[in-house]
C-alpha atoms as a PDB file:
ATOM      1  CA  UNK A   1      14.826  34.097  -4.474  1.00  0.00           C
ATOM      2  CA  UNK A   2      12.451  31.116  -3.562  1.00  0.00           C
ATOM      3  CA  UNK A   3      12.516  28.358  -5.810  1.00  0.00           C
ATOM      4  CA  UNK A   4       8.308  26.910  -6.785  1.00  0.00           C
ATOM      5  CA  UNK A   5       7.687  24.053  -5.725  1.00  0.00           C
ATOM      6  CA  UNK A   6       5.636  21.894  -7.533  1.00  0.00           C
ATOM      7  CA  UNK A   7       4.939  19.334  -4.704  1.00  0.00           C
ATOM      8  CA  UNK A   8       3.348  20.977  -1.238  1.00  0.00           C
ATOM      9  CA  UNK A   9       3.908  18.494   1.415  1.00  0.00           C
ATOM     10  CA  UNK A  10       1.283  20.690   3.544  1.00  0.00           C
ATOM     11  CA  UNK A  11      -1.847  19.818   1.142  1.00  0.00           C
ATOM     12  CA  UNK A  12      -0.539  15.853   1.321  1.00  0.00           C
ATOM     13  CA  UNK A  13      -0.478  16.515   5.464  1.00  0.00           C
ATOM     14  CA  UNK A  14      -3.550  18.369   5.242  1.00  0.00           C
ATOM     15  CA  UNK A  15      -5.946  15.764   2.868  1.00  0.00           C
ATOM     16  CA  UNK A  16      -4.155  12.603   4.878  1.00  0.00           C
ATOM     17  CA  UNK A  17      -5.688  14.238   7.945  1.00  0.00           C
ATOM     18  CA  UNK A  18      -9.120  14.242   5.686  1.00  0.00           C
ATOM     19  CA  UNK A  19      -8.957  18.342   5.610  1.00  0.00           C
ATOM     20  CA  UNK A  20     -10.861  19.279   2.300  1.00  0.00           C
ATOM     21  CA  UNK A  21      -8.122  22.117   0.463  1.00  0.00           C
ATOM     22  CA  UNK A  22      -9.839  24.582  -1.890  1.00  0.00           C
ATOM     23  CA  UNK A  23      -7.051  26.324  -3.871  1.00  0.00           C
ATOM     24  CA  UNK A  24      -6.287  28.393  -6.676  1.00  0.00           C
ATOM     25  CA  UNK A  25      -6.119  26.861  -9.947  1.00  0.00           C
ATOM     26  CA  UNK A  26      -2.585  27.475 -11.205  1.00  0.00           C
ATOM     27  CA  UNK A  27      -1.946  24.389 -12.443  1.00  0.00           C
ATOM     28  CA  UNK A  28       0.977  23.637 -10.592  1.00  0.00           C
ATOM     29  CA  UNK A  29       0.955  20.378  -7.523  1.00  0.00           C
ATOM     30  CA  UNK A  30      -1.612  21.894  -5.525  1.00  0.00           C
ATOM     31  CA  UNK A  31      -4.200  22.059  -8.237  1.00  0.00           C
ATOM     32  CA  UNK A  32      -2.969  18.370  -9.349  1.00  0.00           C
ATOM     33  CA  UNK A  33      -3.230  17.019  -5.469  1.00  0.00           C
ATOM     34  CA  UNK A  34      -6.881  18.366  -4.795  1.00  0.00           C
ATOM     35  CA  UNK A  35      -8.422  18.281  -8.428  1.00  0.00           C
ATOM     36  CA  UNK A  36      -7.884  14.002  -7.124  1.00  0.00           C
ATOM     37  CA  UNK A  37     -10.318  14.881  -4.797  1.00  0.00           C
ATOM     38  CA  UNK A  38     -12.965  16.578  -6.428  1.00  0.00           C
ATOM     39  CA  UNK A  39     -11.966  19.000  -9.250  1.00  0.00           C
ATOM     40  CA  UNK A  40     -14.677  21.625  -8.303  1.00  0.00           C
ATOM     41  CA  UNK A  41     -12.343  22.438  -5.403  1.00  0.00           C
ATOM     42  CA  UNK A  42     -10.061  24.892  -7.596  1.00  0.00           C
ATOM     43  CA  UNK A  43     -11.233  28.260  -8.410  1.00  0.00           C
ATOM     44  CA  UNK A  44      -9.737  30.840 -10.104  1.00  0.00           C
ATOM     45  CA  UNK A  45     -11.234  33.989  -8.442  1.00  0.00           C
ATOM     46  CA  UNK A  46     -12.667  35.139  -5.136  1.00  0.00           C
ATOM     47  CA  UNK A  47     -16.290  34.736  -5.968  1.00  0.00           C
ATOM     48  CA  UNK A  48     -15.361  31.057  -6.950  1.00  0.00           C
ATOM     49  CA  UNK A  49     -13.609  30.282  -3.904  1.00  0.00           C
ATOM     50  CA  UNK A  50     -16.649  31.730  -1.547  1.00  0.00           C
ATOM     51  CA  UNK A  51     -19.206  29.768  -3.558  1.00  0.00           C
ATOM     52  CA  UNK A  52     -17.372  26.433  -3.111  1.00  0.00           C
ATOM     53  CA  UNK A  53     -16.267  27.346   0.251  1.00  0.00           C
ATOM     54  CA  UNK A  54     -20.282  28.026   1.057  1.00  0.00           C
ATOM     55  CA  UNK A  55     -21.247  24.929  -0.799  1.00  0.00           C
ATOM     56  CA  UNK A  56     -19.056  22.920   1.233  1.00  0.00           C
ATOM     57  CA  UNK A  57     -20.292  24.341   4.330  1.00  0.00           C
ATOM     58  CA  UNK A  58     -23.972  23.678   3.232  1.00  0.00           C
ATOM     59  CA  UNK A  59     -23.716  20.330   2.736  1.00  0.00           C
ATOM     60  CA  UNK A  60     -22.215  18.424   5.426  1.00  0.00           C
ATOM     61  CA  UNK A  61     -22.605  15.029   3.444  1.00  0.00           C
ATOM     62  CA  UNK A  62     -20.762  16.228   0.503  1.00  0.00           C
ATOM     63  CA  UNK A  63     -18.100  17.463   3.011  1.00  0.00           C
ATOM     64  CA  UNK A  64     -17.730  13.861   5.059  1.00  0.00           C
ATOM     65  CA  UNK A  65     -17.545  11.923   1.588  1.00  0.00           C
ATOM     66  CA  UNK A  66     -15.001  14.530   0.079  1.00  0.00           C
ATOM     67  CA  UNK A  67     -13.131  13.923   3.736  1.00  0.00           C
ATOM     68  CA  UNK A  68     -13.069  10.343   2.873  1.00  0.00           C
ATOM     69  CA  UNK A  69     -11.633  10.491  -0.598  1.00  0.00           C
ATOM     70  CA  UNK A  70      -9.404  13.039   0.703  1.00  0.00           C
ATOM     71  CA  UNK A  71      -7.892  10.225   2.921  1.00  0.00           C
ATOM     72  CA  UNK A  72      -7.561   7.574   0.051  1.00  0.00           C
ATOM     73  CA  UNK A  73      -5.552  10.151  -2.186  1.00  0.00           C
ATOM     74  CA  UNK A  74      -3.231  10.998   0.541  1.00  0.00           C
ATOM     75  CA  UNK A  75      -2.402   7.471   0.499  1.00  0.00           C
ATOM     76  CA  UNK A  76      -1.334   7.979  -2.959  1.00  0.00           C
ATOM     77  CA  UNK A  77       1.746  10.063  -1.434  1.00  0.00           C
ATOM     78  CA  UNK A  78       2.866   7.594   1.205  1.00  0.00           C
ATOM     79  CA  UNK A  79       6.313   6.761   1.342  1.00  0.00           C
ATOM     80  CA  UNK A  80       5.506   2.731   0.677  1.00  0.00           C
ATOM     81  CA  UNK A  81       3.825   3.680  -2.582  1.00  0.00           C
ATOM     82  CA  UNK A  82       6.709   6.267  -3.410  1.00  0.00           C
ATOM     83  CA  UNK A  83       8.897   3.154  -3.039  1.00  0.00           C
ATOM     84  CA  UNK A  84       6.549   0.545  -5.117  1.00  0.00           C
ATOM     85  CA  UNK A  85       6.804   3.669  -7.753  1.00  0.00           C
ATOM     86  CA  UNK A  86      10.722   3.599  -8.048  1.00  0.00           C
ATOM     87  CA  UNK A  87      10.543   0.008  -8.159  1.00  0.00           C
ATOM     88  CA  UNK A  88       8.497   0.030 -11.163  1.00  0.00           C
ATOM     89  CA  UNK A  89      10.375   2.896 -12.980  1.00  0.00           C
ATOM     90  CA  UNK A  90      13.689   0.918 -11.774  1.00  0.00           C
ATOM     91  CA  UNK A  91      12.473  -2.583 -13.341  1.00  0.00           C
ATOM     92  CA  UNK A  92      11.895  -0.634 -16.575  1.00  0.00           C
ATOM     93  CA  UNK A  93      14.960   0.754 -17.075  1.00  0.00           C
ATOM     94  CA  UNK A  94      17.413  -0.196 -19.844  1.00  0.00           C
ATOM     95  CA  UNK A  95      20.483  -2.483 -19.046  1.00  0.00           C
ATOM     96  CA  UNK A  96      21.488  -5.801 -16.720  1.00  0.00           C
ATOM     97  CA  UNK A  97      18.816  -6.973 -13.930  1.00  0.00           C
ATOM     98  CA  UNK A  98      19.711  -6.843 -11.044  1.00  0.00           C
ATOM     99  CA  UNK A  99      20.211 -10.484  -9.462  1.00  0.00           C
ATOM    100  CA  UNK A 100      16.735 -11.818  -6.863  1.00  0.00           C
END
């Protein structure tokens, strides 16, 4: 039995190569990695998703800008900032500091 995942390293991939995702709103880590893009690309039923998809395709200015941002959140996920994180969560901890 497959585990759920709330992380999807294939949306991260997919926005750091400025792909726009549209995906079902479930709540889980897809939702929460696109809705930083733009949170009208969630929908919750197949009309939805061909009305965004259609809007998108409409309006290729919308589409470059939500490109862009879709690069700058995928730099949320990079492994530098994933270390700059721990270090923060780390230097908060309870207990002895650790020596500089």
């Amino acid at each position: 039995m497959a585990k759920r995942l709330d992380f999807d390293i294939a949306i991260a991939e997919a926005v750091a190569a400025g792909l726009v995702p549209v995906v079902y709103r479930d709540g889980g880590g897809l939702t929460d990695i696109v809705s930083r893009i733009d949170q009208s690309l969630v929908y919750t039923s197949v009309e939805e998703v061909a009305r965004i998809v259609r809007s998108l395709l409409n309006d290729p200015g919308r589409l470059k800008a939500l490109s862009a941002r879709a690069r700058e959140v995928a730099k949320g996920f990079s492994y530098e900032r994933f270390k700059e994180r721990l270090n923060e969560v780390i230097k908060e901890l309870p207990g002895p500091k650790a020596k500089s």
